[in-house]
Protein backbone atom coordinates (compact mmCIF):
# COMPACT_ATOMS: atom_id res chain seq x y z
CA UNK A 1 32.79 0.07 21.75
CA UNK A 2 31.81 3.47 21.50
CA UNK A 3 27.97 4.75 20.78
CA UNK A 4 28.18 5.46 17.48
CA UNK A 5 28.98 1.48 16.66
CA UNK A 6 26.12 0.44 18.87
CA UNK A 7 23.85 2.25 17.53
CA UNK A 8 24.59 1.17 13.99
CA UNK A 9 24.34 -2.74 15.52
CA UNK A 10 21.02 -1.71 17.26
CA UNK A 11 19.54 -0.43 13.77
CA UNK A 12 20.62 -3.21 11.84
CA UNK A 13 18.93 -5.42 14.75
CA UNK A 14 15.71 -3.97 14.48
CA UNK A 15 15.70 -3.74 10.17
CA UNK A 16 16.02 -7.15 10.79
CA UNK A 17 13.30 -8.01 13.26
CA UNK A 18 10.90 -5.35 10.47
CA UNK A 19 12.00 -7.41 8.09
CA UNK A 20 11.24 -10.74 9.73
CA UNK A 21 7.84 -9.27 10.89
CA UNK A 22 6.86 -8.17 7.12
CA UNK A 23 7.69 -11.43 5.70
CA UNK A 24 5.34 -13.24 8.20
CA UNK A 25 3.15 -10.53 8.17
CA UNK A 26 3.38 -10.92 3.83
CA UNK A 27 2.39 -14.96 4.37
CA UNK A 28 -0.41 -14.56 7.18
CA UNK A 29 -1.96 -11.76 4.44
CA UNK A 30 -1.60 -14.66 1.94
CA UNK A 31 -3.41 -17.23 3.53
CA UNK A 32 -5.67 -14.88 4.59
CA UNK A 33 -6.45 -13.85 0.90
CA UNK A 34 -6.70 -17.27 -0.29
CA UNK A 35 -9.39 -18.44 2.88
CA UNK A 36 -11.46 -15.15 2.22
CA UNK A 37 -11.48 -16.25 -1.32
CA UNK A 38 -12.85 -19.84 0.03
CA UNK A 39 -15.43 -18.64 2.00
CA UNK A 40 -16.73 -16.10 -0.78
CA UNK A 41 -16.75 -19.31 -3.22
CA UNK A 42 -19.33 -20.74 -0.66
CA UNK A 43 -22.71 -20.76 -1.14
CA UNK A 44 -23.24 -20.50 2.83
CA UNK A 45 -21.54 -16.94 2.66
CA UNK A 46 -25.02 -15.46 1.58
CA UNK A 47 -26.03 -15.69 5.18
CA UNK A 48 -24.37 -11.82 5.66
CA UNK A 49 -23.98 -12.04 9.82
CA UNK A 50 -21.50 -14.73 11.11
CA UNK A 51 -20.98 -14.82 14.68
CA UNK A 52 -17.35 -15.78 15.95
CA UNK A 53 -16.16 -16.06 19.60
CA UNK A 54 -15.63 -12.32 19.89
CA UNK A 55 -17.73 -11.25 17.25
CA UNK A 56 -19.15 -11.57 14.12
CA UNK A 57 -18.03 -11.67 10.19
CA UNK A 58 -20.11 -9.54 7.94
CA UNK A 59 -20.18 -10.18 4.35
CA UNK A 60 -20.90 -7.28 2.27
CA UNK A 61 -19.95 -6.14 -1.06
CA UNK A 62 -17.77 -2.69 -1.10
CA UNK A 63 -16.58 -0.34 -4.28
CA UNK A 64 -13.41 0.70 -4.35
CA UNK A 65 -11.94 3.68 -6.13
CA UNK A 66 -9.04 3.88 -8.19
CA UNK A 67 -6.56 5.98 -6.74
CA UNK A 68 -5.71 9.10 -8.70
CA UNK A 69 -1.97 8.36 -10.56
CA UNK A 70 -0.68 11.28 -12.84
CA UNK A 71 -1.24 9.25 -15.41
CA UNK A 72 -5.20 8.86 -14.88
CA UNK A 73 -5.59 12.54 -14.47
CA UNK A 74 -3.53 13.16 -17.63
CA UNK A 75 -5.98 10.27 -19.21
CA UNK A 76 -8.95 12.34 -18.09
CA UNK A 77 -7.86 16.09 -18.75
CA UNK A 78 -7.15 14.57 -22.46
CA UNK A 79 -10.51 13.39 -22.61
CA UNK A 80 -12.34 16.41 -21.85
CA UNK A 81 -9.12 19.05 -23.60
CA UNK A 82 -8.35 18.50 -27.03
CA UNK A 83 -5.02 21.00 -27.06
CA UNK A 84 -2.57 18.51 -25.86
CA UNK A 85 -0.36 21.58 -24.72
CA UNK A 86 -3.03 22.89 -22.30
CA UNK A 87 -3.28 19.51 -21.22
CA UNK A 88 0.52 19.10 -20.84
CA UNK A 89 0.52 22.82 -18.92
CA UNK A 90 -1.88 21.73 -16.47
CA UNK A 91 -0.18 18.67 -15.74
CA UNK A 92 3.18 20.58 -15.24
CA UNK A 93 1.32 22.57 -13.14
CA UNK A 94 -0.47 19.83 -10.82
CA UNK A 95 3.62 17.97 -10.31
CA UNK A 96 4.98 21.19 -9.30
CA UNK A 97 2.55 22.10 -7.13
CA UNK A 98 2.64 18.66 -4.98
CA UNK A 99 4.23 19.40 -1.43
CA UNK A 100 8.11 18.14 -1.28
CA UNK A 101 10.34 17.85 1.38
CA UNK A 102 13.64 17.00 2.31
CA UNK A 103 14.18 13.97 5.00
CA UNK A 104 17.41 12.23 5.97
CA UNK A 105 16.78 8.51 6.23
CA UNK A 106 19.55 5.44 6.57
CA UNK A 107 19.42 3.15 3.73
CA UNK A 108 20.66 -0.07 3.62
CA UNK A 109 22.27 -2.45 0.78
CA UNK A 110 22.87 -5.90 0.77
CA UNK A 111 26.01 -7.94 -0.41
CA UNK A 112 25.40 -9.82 -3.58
């Protein structure tokens, strides 16, 4: 076999292990989710410090931010602009100033 044909059986071996790994990975962050949820229903979860065997769980409230889509600074600029062409400039302006590059990559396709 020459090296060429290994190495496209070594790369489908490991996107396979990835993708075994991200769909446990996808059902431990499930059950995860749904025990934090548990715990956060519980009254007993006002008592912030928890200490574990190699630690401790804090329970604390965070705010998150929306991240910022094209489409929420276009909301925003027509908020604050009323000439929907300036608006419509500056967002031309923001897209084709964003950093692009070229990468080659392997995709892969499954049989239906």
């Amino acid at each position: 076999m020459d090296e060429f044909t290994q190495y496209i059986k070594s790369w489908v071996h490991y996107d396979n292990e990835i993708q075994k790994l991200n769909k446990n990975i996808k059902d431990v962050r499930l059950k995860k989710l749904e025990t934090q949820t548990l715990l956060l229903e519980n009254p007993l979860h006002n008592n912030n410090n928890i200490n574990i065997s190699d630690g401790r769980l804090k329970f604390s409230q965070v705010t998150v931010t929306q991240p910022l889509s094209l489409q929420f600074i276009s909301m925003c600029l027509n908020d604050l602009i009323r000439e929907p062409e300036q608006v419509n400039q500056i967002m031309e302006h923001i897209k084709n100033k964003r950093e692009k590059r070229m990468e080659q990559t392997i995709k892969r396709f499954y049989n239906k």
